[in-house]
C-alpha atoms as a PDB file:
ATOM      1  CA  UNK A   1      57.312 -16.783  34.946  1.00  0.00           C
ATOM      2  CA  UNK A   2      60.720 -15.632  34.881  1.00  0.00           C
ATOM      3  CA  UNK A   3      62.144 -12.432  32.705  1.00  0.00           C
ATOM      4  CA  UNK A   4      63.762 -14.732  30.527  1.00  0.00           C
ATOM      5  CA  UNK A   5      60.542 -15.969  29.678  1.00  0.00           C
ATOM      6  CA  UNK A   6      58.490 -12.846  29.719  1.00  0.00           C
ATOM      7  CA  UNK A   7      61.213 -11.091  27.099  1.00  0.00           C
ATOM      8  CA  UNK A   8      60.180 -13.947  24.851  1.00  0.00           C
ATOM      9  CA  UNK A   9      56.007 -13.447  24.694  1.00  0.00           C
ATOM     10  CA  UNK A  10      54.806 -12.017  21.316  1.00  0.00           C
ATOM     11  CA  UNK A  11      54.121  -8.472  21.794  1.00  0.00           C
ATOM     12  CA  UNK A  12      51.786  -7.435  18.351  1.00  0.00           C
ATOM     13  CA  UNK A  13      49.716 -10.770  17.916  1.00  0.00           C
ATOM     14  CA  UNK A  14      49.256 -11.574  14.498  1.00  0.00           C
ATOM     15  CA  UNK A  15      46.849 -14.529  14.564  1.00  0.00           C
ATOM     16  CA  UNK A  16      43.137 -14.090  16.520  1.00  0.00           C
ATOM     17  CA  UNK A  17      40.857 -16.243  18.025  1.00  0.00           C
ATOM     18  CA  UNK A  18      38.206 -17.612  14.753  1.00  0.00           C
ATOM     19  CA  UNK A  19      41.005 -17.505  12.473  1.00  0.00           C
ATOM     20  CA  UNK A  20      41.834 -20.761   9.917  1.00  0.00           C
ATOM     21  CA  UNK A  21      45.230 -21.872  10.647  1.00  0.00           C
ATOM     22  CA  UNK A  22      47.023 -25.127   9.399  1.00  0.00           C
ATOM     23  CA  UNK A  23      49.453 -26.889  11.784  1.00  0.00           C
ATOM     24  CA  UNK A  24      52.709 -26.977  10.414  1.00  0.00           C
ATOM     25  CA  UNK A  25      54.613 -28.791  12.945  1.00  0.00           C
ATOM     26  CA  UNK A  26      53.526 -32.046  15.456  1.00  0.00           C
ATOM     27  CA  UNK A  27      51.564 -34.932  15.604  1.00  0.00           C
ATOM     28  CA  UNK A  28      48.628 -33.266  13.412  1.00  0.00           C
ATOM     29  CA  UNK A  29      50.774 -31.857  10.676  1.00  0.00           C
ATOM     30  CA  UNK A  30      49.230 -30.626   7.880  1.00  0.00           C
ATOM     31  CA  UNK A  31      45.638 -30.572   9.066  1.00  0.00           C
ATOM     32  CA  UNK A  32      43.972 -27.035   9.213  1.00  0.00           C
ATOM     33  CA  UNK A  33      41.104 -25.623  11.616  1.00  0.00           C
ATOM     34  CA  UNK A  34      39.898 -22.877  13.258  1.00  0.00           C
ATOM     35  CA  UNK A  35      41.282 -21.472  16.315  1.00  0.00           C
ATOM     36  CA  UNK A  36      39.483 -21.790  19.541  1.00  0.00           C
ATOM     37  CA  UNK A  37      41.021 -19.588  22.110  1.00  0.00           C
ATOM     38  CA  UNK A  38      44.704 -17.658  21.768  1.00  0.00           C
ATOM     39  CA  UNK A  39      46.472 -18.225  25.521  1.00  0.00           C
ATOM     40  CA  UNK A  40      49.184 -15.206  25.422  1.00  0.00           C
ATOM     41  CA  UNK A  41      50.513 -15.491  28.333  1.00  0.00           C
ATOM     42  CA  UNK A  42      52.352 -18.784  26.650  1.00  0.00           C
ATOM     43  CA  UNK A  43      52.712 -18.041  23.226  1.00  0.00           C
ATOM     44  CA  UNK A  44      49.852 -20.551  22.856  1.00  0.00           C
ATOM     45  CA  UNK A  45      46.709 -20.784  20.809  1.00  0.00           C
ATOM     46  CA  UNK A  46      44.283 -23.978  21.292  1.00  0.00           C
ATOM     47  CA  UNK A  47      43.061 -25.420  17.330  1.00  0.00           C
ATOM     48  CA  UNK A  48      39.564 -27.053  17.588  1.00  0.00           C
ATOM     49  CA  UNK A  49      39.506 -30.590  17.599  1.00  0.00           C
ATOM     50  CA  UNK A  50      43.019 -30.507  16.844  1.00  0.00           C
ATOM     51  CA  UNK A  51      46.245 -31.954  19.057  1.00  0.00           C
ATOM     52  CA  UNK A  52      43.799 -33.942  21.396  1.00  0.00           C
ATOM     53  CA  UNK A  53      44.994 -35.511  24.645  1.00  0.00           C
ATOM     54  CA  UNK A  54      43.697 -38.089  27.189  1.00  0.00           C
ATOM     55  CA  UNK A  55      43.191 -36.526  30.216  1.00  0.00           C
ATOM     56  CA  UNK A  56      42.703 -38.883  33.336  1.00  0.00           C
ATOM     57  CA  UNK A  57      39.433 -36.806  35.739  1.00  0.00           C
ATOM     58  CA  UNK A  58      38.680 -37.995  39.274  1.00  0.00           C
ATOM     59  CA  UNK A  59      35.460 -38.156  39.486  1.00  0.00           C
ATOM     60  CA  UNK A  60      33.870 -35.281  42.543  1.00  0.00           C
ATOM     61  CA  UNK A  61      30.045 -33.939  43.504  1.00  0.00           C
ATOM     62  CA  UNK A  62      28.338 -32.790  40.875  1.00  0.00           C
ATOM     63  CA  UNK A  63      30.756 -34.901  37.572  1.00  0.00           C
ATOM     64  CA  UNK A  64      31.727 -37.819  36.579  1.00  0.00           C
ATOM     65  CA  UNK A  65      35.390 -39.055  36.210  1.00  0.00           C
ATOM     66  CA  UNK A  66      36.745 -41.544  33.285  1.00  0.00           C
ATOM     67  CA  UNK A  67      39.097 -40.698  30.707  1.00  0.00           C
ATOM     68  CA  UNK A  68      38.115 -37.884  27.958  1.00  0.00           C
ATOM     69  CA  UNK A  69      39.905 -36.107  24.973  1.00  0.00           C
ATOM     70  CA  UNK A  70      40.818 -32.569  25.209  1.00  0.00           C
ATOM     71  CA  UNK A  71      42.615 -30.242  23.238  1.00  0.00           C
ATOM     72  CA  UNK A  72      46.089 -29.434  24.191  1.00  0.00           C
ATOM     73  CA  UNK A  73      47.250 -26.115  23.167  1.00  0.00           C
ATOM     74  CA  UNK A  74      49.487 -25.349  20.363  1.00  0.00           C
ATOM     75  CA  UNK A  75      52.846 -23.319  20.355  1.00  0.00           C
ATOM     76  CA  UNK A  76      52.112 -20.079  17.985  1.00  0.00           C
ATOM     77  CA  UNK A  77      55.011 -21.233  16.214  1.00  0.00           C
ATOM     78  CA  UNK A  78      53.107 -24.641  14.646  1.00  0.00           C
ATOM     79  CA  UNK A  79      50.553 -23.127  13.050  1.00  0.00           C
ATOM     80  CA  UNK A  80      50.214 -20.775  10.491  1.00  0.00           C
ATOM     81  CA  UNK A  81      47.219 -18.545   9.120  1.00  0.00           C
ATOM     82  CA  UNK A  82      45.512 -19.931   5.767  1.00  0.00           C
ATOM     83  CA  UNK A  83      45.357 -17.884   2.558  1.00  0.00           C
ATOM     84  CA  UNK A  84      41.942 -16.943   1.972  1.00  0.00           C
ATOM     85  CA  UNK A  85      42.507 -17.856  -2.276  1.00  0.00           C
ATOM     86  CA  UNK A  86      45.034 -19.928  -2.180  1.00  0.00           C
ATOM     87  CA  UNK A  87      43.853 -21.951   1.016  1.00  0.00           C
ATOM     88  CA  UNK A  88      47.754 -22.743   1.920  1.00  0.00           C
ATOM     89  CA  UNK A  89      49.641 -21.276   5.310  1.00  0.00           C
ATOM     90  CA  UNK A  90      51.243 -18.262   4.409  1.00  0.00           C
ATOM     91  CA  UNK A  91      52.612 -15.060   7.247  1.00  0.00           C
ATOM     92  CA  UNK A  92      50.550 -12.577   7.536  1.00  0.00           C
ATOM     93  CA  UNK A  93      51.501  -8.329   6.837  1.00  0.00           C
ATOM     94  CA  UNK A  94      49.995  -5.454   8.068  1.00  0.00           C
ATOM     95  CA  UNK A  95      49.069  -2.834   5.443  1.00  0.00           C
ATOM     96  CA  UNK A  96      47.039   0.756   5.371  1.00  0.00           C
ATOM     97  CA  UNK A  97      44.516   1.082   3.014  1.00  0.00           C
ATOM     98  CA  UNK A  98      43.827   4.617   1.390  1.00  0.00           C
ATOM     99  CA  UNK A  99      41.321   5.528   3.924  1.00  0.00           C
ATOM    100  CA  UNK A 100      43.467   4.567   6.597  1.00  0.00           C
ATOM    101  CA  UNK A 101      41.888   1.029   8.171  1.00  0.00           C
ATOM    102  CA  UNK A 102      44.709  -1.327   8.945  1.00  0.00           C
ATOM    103  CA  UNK A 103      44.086  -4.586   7.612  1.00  0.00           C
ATOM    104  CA  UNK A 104      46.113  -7.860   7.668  1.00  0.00           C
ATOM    105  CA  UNK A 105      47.201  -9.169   4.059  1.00  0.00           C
ATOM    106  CA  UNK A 106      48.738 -12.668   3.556  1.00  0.00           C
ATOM    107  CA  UNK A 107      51.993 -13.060   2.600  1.00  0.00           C
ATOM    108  CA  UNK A 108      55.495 -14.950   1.478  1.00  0.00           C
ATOM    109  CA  UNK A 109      56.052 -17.614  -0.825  1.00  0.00           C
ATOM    110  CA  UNK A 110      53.080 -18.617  -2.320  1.00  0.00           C
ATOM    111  CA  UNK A 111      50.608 -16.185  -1.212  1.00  0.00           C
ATOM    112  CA  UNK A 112      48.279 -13.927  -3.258  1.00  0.00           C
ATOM    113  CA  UNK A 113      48.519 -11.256  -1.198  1.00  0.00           C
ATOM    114  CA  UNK A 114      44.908 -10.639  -0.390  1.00  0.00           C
ATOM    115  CA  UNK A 115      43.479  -9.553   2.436  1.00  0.00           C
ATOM    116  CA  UNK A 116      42.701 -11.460   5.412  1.00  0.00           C
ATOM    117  CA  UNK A 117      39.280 -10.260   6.940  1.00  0.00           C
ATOM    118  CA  UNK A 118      38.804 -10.138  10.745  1.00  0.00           C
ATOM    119  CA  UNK A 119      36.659 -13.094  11.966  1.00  0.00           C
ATOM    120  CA  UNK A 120      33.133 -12.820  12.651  1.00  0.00           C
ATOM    121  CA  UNK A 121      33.566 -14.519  15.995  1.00  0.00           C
ATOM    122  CA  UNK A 122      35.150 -11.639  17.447  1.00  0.00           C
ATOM    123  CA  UNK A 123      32.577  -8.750  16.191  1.00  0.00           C
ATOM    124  CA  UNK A 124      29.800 -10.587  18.371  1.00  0.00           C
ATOM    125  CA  UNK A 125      30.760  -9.634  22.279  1.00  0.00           C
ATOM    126  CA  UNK A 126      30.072 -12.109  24.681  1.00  0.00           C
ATOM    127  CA  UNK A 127      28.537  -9.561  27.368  1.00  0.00           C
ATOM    128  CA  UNK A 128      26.478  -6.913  25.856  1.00  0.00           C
ATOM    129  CA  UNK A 129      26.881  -3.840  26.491  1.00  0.00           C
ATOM    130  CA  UNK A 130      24.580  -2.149  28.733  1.00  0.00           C
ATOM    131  CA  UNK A 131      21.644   0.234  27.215  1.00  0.00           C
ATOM    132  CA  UNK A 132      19.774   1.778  30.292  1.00  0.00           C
ATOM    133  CA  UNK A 133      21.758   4.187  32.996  1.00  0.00           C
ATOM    134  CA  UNK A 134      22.304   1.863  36.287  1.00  0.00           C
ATOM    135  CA  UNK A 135      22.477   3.096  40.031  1.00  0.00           C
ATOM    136  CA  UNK A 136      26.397   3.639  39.596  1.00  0.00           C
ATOM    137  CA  UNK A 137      26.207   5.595  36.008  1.00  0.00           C
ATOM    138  CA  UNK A 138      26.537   9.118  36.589  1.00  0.00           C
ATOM    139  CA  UNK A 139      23.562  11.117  34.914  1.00  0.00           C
ATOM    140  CA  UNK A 140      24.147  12.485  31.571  1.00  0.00           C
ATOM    141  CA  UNK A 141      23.533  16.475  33.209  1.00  0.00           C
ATOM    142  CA  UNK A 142      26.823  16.290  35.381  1.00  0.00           C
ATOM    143  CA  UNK A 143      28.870  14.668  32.844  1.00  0.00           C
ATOM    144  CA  UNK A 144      27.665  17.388  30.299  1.00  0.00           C
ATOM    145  CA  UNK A 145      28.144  20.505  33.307  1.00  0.00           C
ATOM    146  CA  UNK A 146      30.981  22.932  32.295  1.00  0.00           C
ATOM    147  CA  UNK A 147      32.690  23.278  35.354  1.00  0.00           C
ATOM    148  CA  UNK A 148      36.288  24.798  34.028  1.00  0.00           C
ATOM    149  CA  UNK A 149      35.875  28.036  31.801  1.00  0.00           C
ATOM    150  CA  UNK A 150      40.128  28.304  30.681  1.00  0.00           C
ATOM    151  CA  UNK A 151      38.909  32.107  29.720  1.00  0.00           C
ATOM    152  CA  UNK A 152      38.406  33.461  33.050  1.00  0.00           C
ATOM    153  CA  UNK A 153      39.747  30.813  35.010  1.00  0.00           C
ATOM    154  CA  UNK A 154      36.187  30.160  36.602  1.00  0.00           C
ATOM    155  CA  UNK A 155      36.597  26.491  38.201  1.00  0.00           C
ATOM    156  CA  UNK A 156      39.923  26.755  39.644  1.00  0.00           C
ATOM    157  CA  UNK A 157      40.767  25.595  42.667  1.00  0.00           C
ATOM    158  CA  UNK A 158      42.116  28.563  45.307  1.00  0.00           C
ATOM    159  CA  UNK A 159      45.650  27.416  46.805  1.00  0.00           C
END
């Protein structure tokens, strides 16, 4: 990728992977779904079952070739995050609430202005998170060790 291109990626991301979109623009305008995977390197998301394509696979060991549908990906630009009330596409704020969470509210022409809750896809992680110390953890006594008192300046190296 060149820097012309790389000035032009979407720094905050707006729109997350489980989120309803409609497409606004391209062969399946107007039809809304749910958004697969978000490809930022290219300013792309991929809808499901949305913008499908024939893709011609060889067939190799282990598959079979022939012609299937897949799903092409999107440019962030088509598609556009449904109101949660009003079900229409609508932009999407940022806003603080009083205790400080940021949370994404719909809005523009149109919109109610609620908010738009995170996904549930995206609370589940795919790879859990480990629960037992392994054989590269470092035991909980040396992380816990005071080694550096700033007092008497116990711990300091002598240069």
């Amino acid at each position: 990728m060149g820097w012309k291109a790389a000035q032009k990626l979407i720094q905050h991301w707006k729109i997350v992977r489980g989120d309803n979109v409609m497409i606004i623009r391209g062969k399946d305008k107007g039809e809304s779904g749910v958004i697969k995977r978000v490809i930022r390197s290219q300013n792309r998301v991929i809808v499901e079952g949305k913008n499908l394509v024939k893709k011609h696979i060889k067939q190799g060991q282990g598959h079979e070739g022939g012609i299937f549908s897949v799903e092409a990906p999107l440019h962030v630009s088509n598609v556009q995050v449904l109101d949660p009330v009003t079900q229409k596409p609508c932009k999407i704020g940022i806003r603080y609430l009083e205790d400080g969470t940021k949370v994404r509210v719909s809005r523009g022409i149109g919109a109610s202005g609620s908010i738009i809750p995170r996904p549930e896809i995206l609370k589940i992680r795919t790879t859990p998170r480990p629960t037992i110390a392994g054989p590269k953890d470092t035991p909980m006594d040396l992380v816990l060790e005071k080694t550096y008192d700033a007092k008497t300046g116990k711990g300091m190296p002598d240069l």
